[in-house]
PDB file of N, CA and C in Angstrom:
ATOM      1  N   UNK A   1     148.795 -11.032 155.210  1.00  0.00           N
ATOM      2  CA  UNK A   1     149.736 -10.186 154.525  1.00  0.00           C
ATOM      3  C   UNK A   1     149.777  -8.825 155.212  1.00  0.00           C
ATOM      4  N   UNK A   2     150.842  -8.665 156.246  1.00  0.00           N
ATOM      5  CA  UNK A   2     150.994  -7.623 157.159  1.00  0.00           C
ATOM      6  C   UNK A   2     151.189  -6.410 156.495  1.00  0.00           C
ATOM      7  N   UNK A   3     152.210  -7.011 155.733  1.00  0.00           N
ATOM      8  CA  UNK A   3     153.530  -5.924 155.023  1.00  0.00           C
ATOM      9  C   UNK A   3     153.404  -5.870 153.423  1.00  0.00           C
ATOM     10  N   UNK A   4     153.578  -4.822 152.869  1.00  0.00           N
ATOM     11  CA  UNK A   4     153.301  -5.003 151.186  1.00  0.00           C
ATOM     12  C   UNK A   4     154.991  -5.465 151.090  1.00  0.00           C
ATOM     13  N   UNK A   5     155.081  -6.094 149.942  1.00  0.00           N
ATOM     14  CA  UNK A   5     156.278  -6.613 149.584  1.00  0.00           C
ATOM     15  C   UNK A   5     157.096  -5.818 149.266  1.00  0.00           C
ATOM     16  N   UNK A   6     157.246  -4.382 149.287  1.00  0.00           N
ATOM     17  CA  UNK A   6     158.248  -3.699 148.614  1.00  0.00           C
ATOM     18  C   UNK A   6     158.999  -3.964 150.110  1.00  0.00           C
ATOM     19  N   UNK A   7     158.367  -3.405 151.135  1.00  0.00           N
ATOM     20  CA  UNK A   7     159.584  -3.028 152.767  1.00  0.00           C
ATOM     21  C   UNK A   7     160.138  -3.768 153.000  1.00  0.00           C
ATOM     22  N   UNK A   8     160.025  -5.385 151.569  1.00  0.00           N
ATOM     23  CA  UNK A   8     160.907  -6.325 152.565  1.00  0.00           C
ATOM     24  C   UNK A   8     162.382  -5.714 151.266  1.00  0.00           C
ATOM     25  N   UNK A   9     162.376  -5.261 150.420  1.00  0.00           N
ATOM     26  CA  UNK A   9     163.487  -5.299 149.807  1.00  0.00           C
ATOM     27  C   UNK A   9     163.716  -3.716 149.836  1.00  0.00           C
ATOM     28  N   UNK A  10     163.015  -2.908 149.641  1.00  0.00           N
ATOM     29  CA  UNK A  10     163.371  -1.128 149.628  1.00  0.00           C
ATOM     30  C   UNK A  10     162.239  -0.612 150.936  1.00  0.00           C
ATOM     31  N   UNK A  11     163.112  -0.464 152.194  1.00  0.00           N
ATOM     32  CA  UNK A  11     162.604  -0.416 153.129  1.00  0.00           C
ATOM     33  C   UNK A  11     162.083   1.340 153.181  1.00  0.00           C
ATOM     34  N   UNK A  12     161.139   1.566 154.130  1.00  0.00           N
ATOM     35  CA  UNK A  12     160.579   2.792 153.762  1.00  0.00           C
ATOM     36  C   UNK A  12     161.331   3.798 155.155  1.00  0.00           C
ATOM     37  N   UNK A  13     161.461   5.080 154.420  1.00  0.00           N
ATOM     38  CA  UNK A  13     162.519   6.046 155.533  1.00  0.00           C
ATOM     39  C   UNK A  13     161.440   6.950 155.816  1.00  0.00           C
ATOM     40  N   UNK A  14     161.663   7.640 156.897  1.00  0.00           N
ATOM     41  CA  UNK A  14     160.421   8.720 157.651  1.00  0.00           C
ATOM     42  C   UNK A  14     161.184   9.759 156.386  1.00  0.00           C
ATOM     43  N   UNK A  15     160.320  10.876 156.423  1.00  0.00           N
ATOM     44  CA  UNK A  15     160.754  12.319 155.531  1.00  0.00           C
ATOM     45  C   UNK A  15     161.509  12.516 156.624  1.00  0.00           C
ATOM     46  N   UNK A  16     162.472  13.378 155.810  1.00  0.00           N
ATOM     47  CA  UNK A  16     163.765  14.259 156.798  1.00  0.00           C
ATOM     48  C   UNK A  16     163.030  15.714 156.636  1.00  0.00           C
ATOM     49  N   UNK A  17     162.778  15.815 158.571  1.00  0.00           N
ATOM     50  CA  UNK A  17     162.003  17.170 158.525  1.00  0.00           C
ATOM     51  C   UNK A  17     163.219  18.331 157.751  1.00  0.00           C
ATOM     52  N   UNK A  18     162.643  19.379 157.163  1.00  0.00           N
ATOM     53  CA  UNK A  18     163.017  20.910 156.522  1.00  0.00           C
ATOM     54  C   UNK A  18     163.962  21.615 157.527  1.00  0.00           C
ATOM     55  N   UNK A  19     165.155  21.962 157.475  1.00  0.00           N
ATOM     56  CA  UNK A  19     165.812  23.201 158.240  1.00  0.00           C
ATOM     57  C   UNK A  19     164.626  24.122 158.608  1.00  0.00           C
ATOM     58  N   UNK A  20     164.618  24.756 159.846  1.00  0.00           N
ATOM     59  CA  UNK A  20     163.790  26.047 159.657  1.00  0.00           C
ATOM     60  C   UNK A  20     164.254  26.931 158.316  1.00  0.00           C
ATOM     61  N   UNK A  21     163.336  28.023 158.004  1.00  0.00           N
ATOM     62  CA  UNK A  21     164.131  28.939 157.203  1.00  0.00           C
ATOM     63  C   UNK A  21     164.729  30.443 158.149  1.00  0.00           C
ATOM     64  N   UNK A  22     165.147  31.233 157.662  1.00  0.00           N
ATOM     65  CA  UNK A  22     165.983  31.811 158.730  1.00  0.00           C
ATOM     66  C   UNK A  22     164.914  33.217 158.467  1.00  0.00           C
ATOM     67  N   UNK A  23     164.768  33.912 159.457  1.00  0.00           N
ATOM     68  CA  UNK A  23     163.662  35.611 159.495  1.00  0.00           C
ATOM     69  C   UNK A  23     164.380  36.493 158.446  1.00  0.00           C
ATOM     70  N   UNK A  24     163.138  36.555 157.858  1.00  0.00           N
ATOM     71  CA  UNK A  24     163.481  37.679 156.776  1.00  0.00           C
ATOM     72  C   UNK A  24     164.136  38.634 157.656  1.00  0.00           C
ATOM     73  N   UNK A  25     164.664  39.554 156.122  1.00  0.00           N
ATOM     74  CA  UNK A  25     165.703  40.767 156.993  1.00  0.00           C
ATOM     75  C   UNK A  25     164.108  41.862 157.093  1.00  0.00           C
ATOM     76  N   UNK A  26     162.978  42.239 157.006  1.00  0.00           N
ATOM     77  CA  UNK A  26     162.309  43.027 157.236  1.00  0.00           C
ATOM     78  C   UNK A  26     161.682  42.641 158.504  1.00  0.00           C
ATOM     79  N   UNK A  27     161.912  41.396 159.148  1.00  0.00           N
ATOM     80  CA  UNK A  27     161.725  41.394 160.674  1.00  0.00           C
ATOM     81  C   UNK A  27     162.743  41.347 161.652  1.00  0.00           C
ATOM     82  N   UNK A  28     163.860  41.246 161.003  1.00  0.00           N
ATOM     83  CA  UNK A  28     165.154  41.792 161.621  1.00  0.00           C
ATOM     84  C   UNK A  28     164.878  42.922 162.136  1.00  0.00           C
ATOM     85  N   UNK A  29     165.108  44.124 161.063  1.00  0.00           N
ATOM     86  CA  UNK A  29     165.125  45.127 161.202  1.00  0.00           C
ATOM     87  C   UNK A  29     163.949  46.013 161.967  1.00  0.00           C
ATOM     88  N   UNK A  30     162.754  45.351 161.596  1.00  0.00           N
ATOM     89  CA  UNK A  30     161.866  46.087 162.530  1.00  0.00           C
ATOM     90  C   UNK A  30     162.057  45.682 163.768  1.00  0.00           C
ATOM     91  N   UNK A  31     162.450  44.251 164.101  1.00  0.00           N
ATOM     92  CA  UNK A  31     162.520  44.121 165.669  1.00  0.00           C
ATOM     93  C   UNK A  31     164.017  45.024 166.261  1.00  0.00           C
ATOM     94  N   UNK A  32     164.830  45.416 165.175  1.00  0.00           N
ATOM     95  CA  UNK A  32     165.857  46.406 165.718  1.00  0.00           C
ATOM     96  C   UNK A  32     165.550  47.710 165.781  1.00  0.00           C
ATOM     97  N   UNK A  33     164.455  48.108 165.238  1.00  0.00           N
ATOM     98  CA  UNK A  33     163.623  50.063 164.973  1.00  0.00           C
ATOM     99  C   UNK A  33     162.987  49.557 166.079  1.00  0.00           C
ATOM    100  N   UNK A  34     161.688  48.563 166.921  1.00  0.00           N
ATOM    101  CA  UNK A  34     161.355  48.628 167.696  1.00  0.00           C
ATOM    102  C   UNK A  34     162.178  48.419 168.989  1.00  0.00           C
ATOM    103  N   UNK A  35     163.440  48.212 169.202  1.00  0.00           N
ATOM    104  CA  UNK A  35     164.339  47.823 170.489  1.00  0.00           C
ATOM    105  C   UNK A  35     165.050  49.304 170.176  1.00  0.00           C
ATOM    106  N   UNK A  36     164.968  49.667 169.263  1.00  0.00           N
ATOM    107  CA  UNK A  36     166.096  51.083 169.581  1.00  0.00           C
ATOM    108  C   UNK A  36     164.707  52.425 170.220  1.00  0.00           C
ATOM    109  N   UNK A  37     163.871  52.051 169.862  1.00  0.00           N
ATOM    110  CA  UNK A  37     162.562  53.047 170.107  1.00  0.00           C
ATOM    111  C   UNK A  37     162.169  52.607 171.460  1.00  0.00           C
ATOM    112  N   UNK A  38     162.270  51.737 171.753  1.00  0.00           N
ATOM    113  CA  UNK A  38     162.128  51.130 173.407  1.00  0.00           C
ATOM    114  C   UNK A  38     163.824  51.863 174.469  1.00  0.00           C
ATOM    115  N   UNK A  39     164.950  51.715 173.980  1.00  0.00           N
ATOM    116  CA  UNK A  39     165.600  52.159 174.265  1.00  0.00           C
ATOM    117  C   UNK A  39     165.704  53.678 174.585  1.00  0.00           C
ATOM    118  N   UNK A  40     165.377  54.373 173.351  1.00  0.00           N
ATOM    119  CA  UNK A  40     165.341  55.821 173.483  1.00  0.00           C
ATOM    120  C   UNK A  40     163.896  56.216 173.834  1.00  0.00           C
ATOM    121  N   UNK A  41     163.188  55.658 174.139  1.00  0.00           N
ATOM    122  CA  UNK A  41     162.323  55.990 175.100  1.00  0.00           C
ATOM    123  C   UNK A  41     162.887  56.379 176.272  1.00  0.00           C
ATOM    124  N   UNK A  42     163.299  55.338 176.497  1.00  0.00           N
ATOM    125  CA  UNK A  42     163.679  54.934 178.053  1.00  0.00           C
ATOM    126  C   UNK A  42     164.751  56.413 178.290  1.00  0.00           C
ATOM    127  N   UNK A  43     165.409  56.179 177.874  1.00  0.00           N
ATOM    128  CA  UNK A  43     166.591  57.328 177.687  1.00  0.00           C
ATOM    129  C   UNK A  43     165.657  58.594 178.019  1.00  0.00           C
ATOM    130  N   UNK A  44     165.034  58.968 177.090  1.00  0.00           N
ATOM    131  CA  UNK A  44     164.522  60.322 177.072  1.00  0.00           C
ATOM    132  C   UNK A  44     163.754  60.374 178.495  1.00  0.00           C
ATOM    133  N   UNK A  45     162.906  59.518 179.399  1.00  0.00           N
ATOM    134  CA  UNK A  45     162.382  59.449 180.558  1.00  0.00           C
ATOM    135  C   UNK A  45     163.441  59.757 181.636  1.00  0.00           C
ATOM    136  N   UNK A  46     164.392  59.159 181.631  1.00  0.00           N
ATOM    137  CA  UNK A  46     165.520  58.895 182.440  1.00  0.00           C
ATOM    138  C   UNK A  46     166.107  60.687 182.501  1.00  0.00           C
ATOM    139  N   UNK A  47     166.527  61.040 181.202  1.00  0.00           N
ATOM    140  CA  UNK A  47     166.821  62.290 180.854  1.00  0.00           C
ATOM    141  C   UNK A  47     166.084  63.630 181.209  1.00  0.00           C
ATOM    142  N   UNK A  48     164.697  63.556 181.276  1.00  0.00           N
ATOM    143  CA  UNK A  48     163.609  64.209 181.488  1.00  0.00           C
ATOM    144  C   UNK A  48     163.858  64.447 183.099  1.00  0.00           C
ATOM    145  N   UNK A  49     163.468  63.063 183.474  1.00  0.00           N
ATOM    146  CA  UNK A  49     163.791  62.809 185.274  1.00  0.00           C
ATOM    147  C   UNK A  49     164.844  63.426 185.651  1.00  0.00           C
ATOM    148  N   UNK A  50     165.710  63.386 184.915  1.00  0.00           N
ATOM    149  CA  UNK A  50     167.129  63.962 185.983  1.00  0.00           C
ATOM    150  C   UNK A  50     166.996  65.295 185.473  1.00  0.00           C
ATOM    151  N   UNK A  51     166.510  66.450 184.546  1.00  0.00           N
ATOM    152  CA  UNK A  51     166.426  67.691 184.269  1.00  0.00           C
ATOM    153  C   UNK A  51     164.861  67.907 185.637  1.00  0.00           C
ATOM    154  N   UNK A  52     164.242  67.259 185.522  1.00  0.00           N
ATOM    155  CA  UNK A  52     162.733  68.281 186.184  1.00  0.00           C
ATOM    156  C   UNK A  52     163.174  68.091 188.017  1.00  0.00           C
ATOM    157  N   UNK A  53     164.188  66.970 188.045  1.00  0.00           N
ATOM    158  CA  UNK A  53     163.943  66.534 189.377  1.00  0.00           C
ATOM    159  C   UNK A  53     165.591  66.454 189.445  1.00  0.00           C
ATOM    160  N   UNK A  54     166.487  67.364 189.936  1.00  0.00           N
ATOM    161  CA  UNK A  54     167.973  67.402 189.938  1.00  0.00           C
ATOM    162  C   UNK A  54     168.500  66.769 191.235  1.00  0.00           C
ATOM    163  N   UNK A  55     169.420  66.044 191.584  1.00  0.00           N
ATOM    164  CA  UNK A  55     169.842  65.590 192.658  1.00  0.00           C
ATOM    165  C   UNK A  55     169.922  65.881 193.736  1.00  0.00           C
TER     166      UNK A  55
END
């Protein structure tokens, strides 16, 4: 007896994996405060450079 008798009449289905769920908005947003703070970093270096050191 390989098989229990139900799979021959109500055959058995794998689980249907979960959607991901989608990133909270508080890691949204911090990964957008940390890319704008990486940005204006950059900026202010760039800005700095071209005032101490003029063309």
């Amino acid at each position: 007896m390989s098989e229990p008798h139900c799979s021959k009449c109500c055959p058995v289905q794998p689980p249907v994996p979960a959607a991901p769920e989608p990133l909270p908005l508080g890691a949204v947003v911090g990964a957008l405060l940390i890319a704008l703070a990486v940005v204006g970093g950059w900026l202010a270096v760039v800005w700095a450079g071209a005032t101490l050191f003029p063309g």
